[in-house]
Protein backbone atom coordinates (compact mmCIF):
# COMPACT_ATOMS: atom_id res chain seq x y z
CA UNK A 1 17.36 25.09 15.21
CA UNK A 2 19.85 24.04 17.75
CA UNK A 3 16.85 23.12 20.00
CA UNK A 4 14.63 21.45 17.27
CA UNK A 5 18.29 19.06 16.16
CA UNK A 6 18.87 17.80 20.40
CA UNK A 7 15.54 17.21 20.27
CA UNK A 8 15.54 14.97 16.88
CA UNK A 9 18.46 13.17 17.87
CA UNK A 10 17.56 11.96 20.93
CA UNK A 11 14.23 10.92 19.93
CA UNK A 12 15.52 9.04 16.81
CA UNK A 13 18.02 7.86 18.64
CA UNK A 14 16.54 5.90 21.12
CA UNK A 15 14.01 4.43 19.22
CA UNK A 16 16.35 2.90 16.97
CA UNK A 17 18.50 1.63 19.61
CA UNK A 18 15.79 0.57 21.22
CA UNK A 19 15.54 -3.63 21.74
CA UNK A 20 12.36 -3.65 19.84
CA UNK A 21 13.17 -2.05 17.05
CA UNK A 22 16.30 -4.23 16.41
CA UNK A 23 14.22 -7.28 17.37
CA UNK A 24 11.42 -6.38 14.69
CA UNK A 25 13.83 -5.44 12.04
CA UNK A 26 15.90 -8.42 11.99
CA UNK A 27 12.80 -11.21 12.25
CA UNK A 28 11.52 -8.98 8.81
CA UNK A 29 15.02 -9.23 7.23
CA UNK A 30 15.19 -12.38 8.40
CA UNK A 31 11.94 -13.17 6.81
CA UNK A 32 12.99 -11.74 4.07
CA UNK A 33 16.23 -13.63 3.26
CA UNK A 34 13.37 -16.96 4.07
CA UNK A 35 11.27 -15.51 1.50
CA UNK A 36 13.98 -15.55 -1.06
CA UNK A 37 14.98 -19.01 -0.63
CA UNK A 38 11.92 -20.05 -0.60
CA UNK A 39 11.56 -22.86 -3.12
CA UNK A 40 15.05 -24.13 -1.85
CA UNK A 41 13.57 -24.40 1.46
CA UNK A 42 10.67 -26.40 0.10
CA UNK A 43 13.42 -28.74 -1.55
CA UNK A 44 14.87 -29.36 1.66
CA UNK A 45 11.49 -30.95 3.14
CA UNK A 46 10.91 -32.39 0.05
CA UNK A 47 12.64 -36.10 -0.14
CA UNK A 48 11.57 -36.82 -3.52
CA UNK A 49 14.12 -36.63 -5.97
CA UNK A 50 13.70 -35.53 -9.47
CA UNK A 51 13.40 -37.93 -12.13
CA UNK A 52 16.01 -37.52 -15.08
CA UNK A 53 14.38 -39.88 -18.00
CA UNK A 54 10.54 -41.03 -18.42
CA UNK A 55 10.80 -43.87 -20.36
CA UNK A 56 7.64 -44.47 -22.13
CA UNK A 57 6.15 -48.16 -23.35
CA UNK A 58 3.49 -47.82 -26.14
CA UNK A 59 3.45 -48.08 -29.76
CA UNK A 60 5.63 -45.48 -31.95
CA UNK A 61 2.09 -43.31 -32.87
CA UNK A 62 1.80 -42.46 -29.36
CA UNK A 63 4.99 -41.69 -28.36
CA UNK A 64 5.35 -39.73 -31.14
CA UNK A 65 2.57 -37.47 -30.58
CA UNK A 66 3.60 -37.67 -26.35
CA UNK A 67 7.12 -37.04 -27.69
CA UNK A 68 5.65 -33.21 -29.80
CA UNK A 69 3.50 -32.72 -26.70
CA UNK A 70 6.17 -32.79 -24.38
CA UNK A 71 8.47 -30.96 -26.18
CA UNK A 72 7.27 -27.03 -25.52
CA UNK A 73 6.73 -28.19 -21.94
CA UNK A 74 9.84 -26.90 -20.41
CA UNK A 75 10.73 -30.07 -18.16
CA UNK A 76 14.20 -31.04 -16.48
CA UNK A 77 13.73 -34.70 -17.40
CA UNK A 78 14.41 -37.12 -20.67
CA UNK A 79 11.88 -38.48 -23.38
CA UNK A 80 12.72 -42.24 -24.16
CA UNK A 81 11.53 -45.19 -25.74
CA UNK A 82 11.25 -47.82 -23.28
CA UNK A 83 14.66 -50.37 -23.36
CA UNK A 84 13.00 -52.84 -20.57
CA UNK A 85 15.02 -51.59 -17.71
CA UNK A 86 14.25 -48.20 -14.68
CA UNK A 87 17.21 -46.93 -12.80
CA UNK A 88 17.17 -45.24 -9.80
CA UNK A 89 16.23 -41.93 -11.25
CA UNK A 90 14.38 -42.84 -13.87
CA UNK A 91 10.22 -44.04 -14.44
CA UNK A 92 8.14 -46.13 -16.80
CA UNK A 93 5.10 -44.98 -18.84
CA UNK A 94 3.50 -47.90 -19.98
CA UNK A 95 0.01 -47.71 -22.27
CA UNK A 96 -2.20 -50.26 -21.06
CA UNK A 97 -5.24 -48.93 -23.22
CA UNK A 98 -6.16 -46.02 -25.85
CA UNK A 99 -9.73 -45.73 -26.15
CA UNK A 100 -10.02 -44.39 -23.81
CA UNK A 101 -6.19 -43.44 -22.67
CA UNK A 102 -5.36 -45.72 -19.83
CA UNK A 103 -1.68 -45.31 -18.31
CA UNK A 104 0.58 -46.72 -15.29
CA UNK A 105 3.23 -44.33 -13.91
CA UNK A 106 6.10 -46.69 -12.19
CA UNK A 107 8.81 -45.25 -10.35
CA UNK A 108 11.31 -46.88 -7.44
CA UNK A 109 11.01 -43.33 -5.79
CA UNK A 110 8.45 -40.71 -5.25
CA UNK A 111 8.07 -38.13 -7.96
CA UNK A 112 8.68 -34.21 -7.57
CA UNK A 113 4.89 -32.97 -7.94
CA UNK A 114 6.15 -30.54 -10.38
CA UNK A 115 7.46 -33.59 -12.47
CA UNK A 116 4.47 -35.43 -11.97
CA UNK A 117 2.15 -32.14 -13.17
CA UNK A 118 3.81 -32.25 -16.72
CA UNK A 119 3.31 -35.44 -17.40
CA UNK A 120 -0.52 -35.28 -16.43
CA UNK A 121 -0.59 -32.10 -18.51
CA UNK A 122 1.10 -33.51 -21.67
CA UNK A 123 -1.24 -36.92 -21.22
CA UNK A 124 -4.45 -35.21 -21.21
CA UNK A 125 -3.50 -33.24 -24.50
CA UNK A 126 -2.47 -36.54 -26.02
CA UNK A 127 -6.00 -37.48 -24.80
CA UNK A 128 -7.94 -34.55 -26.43
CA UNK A 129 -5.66 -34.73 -29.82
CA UNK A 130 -6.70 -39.04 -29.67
CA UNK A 131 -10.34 -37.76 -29.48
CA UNK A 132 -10.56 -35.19 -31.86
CA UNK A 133 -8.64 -37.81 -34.21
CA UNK A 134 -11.37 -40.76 -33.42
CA UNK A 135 -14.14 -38.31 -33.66
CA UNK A 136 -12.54 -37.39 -36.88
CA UNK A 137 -13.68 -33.90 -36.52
CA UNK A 138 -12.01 -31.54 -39.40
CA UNK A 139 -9.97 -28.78 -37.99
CA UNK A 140 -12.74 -25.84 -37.46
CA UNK A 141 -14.75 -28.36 -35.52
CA UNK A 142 -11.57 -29.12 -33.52
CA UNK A 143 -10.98 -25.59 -32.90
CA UNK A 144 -14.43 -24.98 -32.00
CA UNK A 145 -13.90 -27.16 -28.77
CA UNK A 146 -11.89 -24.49 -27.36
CA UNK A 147 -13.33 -21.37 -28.44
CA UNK A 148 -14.72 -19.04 -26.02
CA UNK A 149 -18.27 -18.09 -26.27
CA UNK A 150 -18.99 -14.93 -28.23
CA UNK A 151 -20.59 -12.62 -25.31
CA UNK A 152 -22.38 -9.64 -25.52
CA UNK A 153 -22.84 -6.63 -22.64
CA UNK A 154 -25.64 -4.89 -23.16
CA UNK A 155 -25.28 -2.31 -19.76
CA UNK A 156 -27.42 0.10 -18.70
CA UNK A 157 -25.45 3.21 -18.72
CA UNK A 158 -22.94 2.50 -21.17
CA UNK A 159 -21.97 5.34 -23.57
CA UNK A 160 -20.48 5.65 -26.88
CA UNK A 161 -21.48 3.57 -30.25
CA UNK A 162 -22.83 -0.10 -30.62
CA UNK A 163 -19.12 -1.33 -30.41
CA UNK A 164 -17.79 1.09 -27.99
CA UNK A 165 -20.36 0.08 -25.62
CA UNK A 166 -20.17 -3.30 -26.41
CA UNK A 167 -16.00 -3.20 -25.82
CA UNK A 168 -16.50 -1.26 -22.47
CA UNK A 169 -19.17 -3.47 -21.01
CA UNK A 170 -17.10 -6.56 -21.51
CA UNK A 171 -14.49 -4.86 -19.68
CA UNK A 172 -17.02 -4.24 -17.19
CA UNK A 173 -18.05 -7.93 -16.66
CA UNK A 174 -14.84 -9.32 -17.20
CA UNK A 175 -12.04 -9.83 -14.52
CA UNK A 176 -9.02 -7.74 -15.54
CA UNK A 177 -6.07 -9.00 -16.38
CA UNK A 178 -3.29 -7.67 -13.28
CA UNK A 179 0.18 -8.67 -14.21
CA UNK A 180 1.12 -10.65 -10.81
CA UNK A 181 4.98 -9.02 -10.12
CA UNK A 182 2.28 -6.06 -9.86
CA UNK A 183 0.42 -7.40 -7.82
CA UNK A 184 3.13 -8.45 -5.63
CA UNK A 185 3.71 -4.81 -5.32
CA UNK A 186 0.85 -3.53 -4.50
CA UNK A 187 0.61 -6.41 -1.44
CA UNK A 188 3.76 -5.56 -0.14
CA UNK A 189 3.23 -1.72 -0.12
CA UNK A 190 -0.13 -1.66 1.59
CA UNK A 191 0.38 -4.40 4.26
CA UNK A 192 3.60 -2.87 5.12
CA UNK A 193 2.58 0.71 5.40
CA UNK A 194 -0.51 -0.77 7.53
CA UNK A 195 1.40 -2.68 9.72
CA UNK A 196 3.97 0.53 10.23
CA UNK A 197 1.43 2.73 10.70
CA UNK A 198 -0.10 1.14 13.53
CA UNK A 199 2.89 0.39 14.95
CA UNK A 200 4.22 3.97 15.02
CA UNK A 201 0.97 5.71 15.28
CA UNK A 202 1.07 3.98 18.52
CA UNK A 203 4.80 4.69 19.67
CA UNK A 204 4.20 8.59 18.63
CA UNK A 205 1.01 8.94 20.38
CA UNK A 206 2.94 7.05 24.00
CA UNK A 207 5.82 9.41 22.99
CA UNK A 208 4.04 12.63 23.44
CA UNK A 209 1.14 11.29 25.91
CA UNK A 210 3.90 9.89 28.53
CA UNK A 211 5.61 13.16 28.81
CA UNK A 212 2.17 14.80 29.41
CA UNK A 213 0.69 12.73 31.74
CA UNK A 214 4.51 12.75 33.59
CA UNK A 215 4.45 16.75 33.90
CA UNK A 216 8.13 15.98 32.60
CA UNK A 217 6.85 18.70 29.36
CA UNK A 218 6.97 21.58 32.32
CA UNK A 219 10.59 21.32 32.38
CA UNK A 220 10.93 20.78 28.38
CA UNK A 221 8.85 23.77 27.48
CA UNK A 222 10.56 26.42 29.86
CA UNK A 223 13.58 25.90 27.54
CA UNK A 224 11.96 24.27 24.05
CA UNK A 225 8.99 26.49 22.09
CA UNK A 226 6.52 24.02 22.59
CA UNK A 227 5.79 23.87 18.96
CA UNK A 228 9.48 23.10 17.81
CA UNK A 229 9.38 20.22 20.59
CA UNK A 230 6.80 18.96 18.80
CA UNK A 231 7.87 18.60 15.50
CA UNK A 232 10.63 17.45 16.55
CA UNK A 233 9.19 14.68 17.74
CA UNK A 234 6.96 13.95 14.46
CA UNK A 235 10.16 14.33 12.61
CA UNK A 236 12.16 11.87 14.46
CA UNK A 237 9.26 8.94 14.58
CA UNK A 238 8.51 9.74 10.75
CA UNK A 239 12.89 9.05 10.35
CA UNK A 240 12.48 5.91 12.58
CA UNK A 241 9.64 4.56 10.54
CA UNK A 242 11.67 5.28 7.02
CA UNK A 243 14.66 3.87 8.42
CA UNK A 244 12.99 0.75 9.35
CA UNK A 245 11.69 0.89 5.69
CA UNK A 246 15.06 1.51 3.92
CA UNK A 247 16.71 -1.30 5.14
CA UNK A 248 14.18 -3.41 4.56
CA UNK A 249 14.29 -2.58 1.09
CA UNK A 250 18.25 -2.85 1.35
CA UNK A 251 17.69 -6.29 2.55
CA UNK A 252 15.38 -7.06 -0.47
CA UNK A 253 18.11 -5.45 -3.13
CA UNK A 254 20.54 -7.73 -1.38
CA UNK A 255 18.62 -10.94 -1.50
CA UNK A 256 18.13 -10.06 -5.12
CA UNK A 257 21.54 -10.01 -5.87
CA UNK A 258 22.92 -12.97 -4.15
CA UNK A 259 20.05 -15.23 -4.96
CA UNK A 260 18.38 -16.45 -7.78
CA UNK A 261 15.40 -15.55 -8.93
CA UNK A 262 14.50 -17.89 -12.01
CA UNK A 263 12.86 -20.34 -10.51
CA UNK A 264 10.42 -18.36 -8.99
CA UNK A 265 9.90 -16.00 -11.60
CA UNK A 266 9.28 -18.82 -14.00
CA UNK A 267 6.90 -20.53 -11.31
CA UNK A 268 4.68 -17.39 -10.49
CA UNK A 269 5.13 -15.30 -14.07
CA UNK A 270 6.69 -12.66 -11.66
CA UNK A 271 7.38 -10.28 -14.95
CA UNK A 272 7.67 -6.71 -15.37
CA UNK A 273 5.18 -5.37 -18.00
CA UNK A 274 5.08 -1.43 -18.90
CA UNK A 275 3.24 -0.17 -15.94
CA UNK A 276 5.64 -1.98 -13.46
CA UNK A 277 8.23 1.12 -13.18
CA UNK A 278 4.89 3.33 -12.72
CA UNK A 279 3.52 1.17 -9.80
CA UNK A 280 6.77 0.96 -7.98
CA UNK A 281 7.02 4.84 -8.27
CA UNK A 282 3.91 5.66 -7.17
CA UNK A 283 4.17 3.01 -4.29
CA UNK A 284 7.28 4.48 -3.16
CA UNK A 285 5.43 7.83 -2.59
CA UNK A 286 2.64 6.52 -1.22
CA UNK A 287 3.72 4.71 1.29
CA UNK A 288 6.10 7.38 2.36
CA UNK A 289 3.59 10.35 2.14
CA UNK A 290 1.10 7.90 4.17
CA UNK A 291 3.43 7.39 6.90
CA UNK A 292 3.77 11.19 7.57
CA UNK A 293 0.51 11.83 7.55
CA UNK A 294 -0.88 9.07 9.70
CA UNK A 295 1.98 9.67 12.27
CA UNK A 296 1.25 13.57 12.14
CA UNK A 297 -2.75 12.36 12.72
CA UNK A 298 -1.22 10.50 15.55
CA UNK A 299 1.01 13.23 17.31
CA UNK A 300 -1.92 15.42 17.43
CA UNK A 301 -4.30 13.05 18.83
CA UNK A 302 -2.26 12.48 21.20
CA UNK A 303 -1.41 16.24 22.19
CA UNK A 304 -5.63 16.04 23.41
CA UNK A 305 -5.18 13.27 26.50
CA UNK A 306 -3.62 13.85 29.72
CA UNK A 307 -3.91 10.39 31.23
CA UNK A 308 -2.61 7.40 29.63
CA UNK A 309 -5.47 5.47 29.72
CA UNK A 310 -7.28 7.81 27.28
CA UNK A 311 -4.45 6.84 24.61
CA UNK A 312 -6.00 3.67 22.84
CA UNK A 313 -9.51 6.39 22.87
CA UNK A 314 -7.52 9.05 21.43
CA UNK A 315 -5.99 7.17 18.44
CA UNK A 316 -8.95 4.68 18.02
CA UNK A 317 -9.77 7.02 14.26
CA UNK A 318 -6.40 6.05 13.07
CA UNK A 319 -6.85 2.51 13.64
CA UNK A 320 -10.30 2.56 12.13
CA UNK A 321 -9.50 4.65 9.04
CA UNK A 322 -6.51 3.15 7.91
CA UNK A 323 -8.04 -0.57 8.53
CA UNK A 324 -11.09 0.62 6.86
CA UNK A 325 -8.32 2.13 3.44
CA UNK A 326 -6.71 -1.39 4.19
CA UNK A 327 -9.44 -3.49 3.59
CA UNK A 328 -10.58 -1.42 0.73
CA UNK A 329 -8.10 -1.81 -1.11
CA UNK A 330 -7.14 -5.38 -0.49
CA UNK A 331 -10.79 -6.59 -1.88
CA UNK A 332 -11.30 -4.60 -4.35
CA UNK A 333 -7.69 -5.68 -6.16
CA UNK A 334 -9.55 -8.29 -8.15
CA UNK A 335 -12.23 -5.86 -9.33
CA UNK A 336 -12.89 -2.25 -11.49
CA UNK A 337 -9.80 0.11 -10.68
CA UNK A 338 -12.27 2.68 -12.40
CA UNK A 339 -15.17 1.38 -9.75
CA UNK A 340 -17.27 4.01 -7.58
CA UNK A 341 -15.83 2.88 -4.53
CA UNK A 342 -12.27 2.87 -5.84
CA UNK A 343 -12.59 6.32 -7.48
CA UNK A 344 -14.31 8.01 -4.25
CA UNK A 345 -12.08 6.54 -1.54
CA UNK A 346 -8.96 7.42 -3.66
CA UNK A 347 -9.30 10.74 -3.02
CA UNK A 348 -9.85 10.90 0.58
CA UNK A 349 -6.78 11.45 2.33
CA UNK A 350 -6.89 9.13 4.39
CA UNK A 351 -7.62 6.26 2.10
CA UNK A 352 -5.79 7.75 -0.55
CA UNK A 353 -2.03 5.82 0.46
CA UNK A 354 -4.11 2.62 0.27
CA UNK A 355 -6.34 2.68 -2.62
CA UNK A 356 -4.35 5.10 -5.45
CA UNK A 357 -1.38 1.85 -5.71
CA UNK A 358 -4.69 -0.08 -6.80
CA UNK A 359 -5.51 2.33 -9.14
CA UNK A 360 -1.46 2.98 -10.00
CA UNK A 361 -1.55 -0.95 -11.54
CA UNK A 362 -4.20 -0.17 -14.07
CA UNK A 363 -3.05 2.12 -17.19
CA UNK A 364 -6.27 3.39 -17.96
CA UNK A 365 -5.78 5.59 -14.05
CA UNK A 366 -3.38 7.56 -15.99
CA UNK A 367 -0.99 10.06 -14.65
CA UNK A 368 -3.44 13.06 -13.42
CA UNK A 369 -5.42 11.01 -10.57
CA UNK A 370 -2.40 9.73 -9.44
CA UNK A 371 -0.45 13.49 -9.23
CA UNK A 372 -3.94 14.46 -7.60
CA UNK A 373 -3.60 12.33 -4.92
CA UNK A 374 -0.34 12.68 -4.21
CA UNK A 375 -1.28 16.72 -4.05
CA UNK A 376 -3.90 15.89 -1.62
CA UNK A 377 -1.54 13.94 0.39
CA UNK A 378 0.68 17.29 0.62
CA UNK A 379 -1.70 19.36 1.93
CA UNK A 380 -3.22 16.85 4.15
CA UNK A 381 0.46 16.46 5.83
CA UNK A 382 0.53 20.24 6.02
CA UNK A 383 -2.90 21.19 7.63
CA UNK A 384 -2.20 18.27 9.92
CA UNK A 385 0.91 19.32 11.09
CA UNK A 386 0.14 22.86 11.51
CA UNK A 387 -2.80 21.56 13.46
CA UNK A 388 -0.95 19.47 15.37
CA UNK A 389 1.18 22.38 16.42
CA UNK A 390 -1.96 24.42 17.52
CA UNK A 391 -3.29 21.69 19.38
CA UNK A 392 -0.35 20.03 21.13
CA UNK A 393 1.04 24.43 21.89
CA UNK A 394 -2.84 25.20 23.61
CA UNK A 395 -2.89 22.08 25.65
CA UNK A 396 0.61 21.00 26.66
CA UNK A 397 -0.19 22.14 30.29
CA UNK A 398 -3.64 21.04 30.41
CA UNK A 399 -4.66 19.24 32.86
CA UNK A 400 -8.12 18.37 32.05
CA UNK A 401 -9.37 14.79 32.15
CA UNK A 402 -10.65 13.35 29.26
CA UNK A 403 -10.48 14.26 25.61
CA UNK A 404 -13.69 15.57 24.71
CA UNK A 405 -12.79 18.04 27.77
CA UNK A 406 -9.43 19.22 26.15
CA UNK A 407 -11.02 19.44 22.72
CA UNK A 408 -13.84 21.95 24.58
CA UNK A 409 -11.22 23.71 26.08
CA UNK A 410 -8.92 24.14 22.97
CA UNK A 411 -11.90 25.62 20.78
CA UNK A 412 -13.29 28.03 23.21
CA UNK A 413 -9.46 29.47 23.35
């Protein structure tokens, strides 16, 4: 144990104090802390300034119905009545014509486009309400203008009654409805755990290559089983890559609590809805549980080279696989969670850290596909470390070229 700990701590040790991993760390904080002050950034370059009262011109029928238009709109600036004179923060609505609505918008400044995106809004409901009025349509022919057409799926392969199949099949063709703090969630998990993953899949597989291809594992091994050196190893680049993660999501806990939020959340509708606590759960695990298995994956790859040029060779399938789970589940966000593709991939291992968060944001995954993959995950890690093991202990002192010739060796042995 004593053996398996020296080893651990140096590894972890001087990754972390390593230049690059301080450097990396504190551009993503620092991107972080941007990220958060985002919209006050956007301020800064903005020189607009806000308007604080909209003074309208126009007879008292339209401003009243402008005035009940405006009024849900939640907007940081002042309803009046024209009284002939603009200050510096303030603009001029005047009606030139109503059939149709003709307007002029004077200001002595540029308006915020946020400002400017209300007033268009509330003018082109005045508009519709001033047609429906001239039209004089009665009020089911007024609410007929927005109704959505009546549509009905009729899908090969749907089961269930006339109204069962009829519900499921529109939730076939229609897009689903993803609350967006959700799918904030499931962006950040999978392009961080991609990103990690190749970085550390790389720095494992140098790790145990270099001391290979440097014979310096000939001293290691006459004092270190060659098995405990080795998961030692895993066990220090899978700490690195969590510590990395944990204070990024420090850094994102602090940013939450010194700034604020509101704006944002208002802007984007970044709100929790009842599956939110589930996807952040299941994320968590995900992306953890991925990270130890891709870096095991990556440890025993490279435990087949001897030369360092057969490194980028040797972990070429971990690249491919988890860019091929990446991409899967990036384009498929906007479709069927319950889609073949989805459903398949979700249970291969190495898609599953990728593609079950998809499914985790839809409540009709439930909880059993979501334990099953994290079960599969389990003893994926476990077969991949004990092979590992059996690999990197049978050709530690190999020094065959090539690792097709390692891998021939290994199995005849």
């Amino acid at each position: 144990m004593s053996k398996f700990l020296a080893t651990f701590s140096q590894t972890y040790l001087s990754k972390v104090r390593a230049k690059s991993f301080m450097i990396s760390t504190a551009i993503i904080v620092l991107l972080i802390f941007v990220g958060a002050n985002f919209d006050k950034i956007i301020n800064i370059f903005d020189s607009s300034e806000e308007i604080t009262t909209l003074n309208v011109e126009s007879e008292d029928a339209f401003y009243a119905q402008f005035e009940a238009v405006m009024e849900p709109i939640e907007t940081d600036f002042d309803i009046a009545q024209n009284d002939g004179e603009i200050g510096d923060t303030e603009a001029l609505l005047r009606v030139d014509g109503m059939e149709p609505l003709a307007v002029t918008l004077e200001a002595d400044q540029e308006i915020p486009g946020s400002q400017m995106n209300d007033i268009e809004m509330a003018l082109g409901q005045v508009q519709r309400m001033m047609t429906i009025q001239s039209l004089n349509l009665t009020q089911a022919e007024a609410e007929r203008l927005n109704a959505s057409p009546d549509i009905t799926y009729d899908i090969a392969g749907q089961d269930g009654g006339d109204g069962e199949a009829s519900e499921s099949a529109a939730e076939a063709g229609e897009m689903p409805d993803i609350n967006p703090l959700n799918t904030v969630v499931f962006y950040v998990t999978v392009i961080v755990m991609f990103f990690i993953i190749i970085n550390y899949a790389s720095q494992i597989g140098t790790e145990v290559a270099m001391e290979k291809t440097s014979r310096v594992i000939e001293m290691i091994v006459s004092s270190v089983a060659p098995v405990t050196h080795l998961l030692a190893k895993i066990s220090a680049m899978i700490s690195v890559s969590l510590t990395q993660l944990a204070i990024f999501i420090v850094a994102i806990l602090i940013a939450i609590q010194l700034f604020d939020f509101s704006e944002i959340i208002s802007d984007f509708g970044l709100e929790a809805n009842n599956q939110t606590v589930t996807m952040i759960t299941y994320s968590v695990i995900f992306l953890i549980l991925g990270l130890i298995l891709y870096l095991s994956i990556a440890a025993m790859l490279g435990s087949f080279i001897s030369r360092m040029e057969d490194l980028q060779q040797a972990l070429l399938p971990v690249t491919m696989f988890s860019l091929i789970g990446f991409y899967i589940a990036i384009f498929n966000i906007w479709g069927s969670a319950d889609s073949l593709l989805v459903r398949i991939s979700s249970y291969f291992p190495l898609f599953t850290p990728f593609v079950m968060p998809l499914r985790a944001m839809h409540e009709e995954t439930g909880q059993a596909p979501l334990l099953i993959g994290v079960a599969i995950l389990l003893v994926s890690i476990i077969l991949a470390i004990l092979l590992a093991a059996s690999i990197y202990r049978n050709s530690v002192l190999s020094t065959s070229n090539g690792i097709f010739k390692n891998l021939k060796r290994i199995k005849k042995e």
